[in-house]
C-alpha atoms as a PDB file:
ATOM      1  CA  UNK A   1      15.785   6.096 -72.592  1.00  0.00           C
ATOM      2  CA  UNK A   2      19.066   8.002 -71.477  1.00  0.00           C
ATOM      3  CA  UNK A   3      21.978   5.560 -71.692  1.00  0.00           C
ATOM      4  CA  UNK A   4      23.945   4.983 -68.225  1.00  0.00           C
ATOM      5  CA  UNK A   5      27.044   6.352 -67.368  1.00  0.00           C
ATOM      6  CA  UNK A   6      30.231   4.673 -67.087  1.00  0.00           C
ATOM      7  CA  UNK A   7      32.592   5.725 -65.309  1.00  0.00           C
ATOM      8  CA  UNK A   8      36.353   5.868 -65.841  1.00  0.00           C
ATOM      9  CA  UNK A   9      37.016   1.855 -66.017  1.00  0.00           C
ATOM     10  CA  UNK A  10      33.717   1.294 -68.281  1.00  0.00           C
ATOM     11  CA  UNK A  11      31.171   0.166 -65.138  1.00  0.00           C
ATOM     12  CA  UNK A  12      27.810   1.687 -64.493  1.00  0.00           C
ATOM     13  CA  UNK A  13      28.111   0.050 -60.893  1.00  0.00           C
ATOM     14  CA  UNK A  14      30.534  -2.635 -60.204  1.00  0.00           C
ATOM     15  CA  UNK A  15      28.677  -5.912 -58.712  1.00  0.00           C
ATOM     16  CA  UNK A  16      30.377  -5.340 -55.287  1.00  0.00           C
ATOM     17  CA  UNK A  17      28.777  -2.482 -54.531  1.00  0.00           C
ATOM     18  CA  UNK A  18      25.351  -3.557 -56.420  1.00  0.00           C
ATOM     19  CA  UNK A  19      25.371  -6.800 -54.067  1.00  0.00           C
ATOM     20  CA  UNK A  20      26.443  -4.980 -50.833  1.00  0.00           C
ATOM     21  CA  UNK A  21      23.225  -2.445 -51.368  1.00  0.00           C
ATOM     22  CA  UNK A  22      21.304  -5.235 -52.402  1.00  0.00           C
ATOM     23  CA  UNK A  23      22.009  -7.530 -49.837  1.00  0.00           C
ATOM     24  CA  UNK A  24      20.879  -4.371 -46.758  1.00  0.00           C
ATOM     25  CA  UNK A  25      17.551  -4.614 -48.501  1.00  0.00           C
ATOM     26  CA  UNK A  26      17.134  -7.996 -48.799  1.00  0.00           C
ATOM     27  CA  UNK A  27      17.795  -8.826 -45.237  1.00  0.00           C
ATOM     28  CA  UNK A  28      14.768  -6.816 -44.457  1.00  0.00           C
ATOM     29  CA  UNK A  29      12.878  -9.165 -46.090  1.00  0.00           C
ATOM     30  CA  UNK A  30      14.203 -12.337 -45.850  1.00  0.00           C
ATOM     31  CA  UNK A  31      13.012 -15.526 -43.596  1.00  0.00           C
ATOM     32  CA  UNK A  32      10.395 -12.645 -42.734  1.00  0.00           C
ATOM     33  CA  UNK A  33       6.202 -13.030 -42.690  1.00  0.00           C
ATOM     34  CA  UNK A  34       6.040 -10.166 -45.113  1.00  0.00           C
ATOM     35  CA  UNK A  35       2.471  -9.152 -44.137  1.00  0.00           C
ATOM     36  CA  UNK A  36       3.459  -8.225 -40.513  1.00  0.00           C
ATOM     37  CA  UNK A  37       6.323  -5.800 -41.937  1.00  0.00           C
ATOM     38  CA  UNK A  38       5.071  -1.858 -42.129  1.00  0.00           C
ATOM     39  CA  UNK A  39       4.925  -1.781 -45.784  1.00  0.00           C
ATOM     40  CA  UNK A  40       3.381  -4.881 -46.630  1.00  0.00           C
ATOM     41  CA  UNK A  41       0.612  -3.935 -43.939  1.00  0.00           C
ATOM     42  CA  UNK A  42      -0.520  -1.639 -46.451  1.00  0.00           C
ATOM     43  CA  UNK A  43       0.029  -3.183 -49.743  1.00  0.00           C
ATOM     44  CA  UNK A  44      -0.433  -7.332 -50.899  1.00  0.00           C
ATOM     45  CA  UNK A  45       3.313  -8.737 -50.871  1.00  0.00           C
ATOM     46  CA  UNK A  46       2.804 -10.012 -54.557  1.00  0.00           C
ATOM     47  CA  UNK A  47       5.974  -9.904 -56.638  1.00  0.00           C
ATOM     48  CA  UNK A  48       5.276  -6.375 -58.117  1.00  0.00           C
ATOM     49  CA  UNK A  49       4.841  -5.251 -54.869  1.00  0.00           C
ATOM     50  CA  UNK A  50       8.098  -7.052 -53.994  1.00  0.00           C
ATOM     51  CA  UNK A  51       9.670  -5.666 -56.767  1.00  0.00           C
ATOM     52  CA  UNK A  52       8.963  -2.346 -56.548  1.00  0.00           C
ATOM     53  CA  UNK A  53       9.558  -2.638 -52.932  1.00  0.00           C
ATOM     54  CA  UNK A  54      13.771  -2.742 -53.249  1.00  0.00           C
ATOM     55  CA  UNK A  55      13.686  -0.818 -56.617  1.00  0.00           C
ATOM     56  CA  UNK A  56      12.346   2.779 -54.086  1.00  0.00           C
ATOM     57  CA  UNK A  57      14.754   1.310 -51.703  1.00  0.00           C
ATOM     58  CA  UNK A  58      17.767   0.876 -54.134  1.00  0.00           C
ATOM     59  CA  UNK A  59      16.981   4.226 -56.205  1.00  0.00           C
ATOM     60  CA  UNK A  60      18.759   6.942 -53.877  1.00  0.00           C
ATOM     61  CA  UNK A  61      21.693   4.982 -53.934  1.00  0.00           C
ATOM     62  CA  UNK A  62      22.110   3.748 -57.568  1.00  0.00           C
ATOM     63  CA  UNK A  63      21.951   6.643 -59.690  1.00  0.00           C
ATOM     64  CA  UNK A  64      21.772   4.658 -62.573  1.00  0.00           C
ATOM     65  CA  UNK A  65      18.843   1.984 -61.509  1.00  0.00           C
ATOM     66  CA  UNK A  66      16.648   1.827 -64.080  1.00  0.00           C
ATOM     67  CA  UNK A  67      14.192  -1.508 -63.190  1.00  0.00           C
ATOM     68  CA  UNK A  68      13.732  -4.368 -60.537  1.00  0.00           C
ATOM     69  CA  UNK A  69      13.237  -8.085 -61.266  1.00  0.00           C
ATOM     70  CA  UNK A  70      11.653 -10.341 -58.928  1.00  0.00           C
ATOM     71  CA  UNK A  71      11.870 -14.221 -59.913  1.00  0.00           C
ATOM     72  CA  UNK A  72       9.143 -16.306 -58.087  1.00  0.00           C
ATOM     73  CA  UNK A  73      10.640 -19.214 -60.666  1.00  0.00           C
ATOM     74  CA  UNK A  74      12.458 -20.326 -63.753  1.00  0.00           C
ATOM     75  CA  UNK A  75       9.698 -18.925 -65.794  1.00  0.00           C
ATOM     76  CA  UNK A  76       7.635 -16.314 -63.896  1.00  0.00           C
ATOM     77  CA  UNK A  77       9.234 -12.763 -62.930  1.00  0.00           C
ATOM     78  CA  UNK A  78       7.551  -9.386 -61.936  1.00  0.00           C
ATOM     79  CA  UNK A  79       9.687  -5.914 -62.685  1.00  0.00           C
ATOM     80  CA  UNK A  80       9.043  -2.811 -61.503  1.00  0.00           C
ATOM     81  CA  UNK A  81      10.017   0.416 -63.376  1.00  0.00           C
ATOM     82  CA  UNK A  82       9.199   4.314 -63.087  1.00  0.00           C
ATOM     83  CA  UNK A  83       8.488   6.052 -66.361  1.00  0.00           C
END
């Protein structure tokens, strides 16, 4: 795997911007019934699904995005990568 980029003061992506970006996607999901938003119509909202859900939402706009993790707990997570 191609290591990231950093730019000029060592950050792939400061966590400003990462949380701003994050944040526009997860409003589209949360307090929502997921199964009566378009996508989720189509596909079970199980944590991969989640997952890879914001990870094809995030990619255009982090050029560096390599993976999603969704947490359902302490101990279960779901991540979503393209090879």
């Amino acid at each position: 795997m191609a290591r990231p980029l950093l730019d000029k003061t060592g950050m792939v992506l400061d966590f400003k911007v990462l949380k701003k970006r994050l944040q526009y996607v997860l409003d589209k999901l949360d307090h929502k019934h997921l199964n009566k938003l378009p996508y989720f119509k189509k596909v079970n909202p199980s944590s991969e699904r989640i997952a890879e859900y914001v990870y094809t939402r995030l990619k255009s706009s982090i050029k560096n995005l390599r993976s999603v993790t969704v947490w359902e707990n302490d101990t279960s997570s779901a991540t979503y990568h393209e090879e």
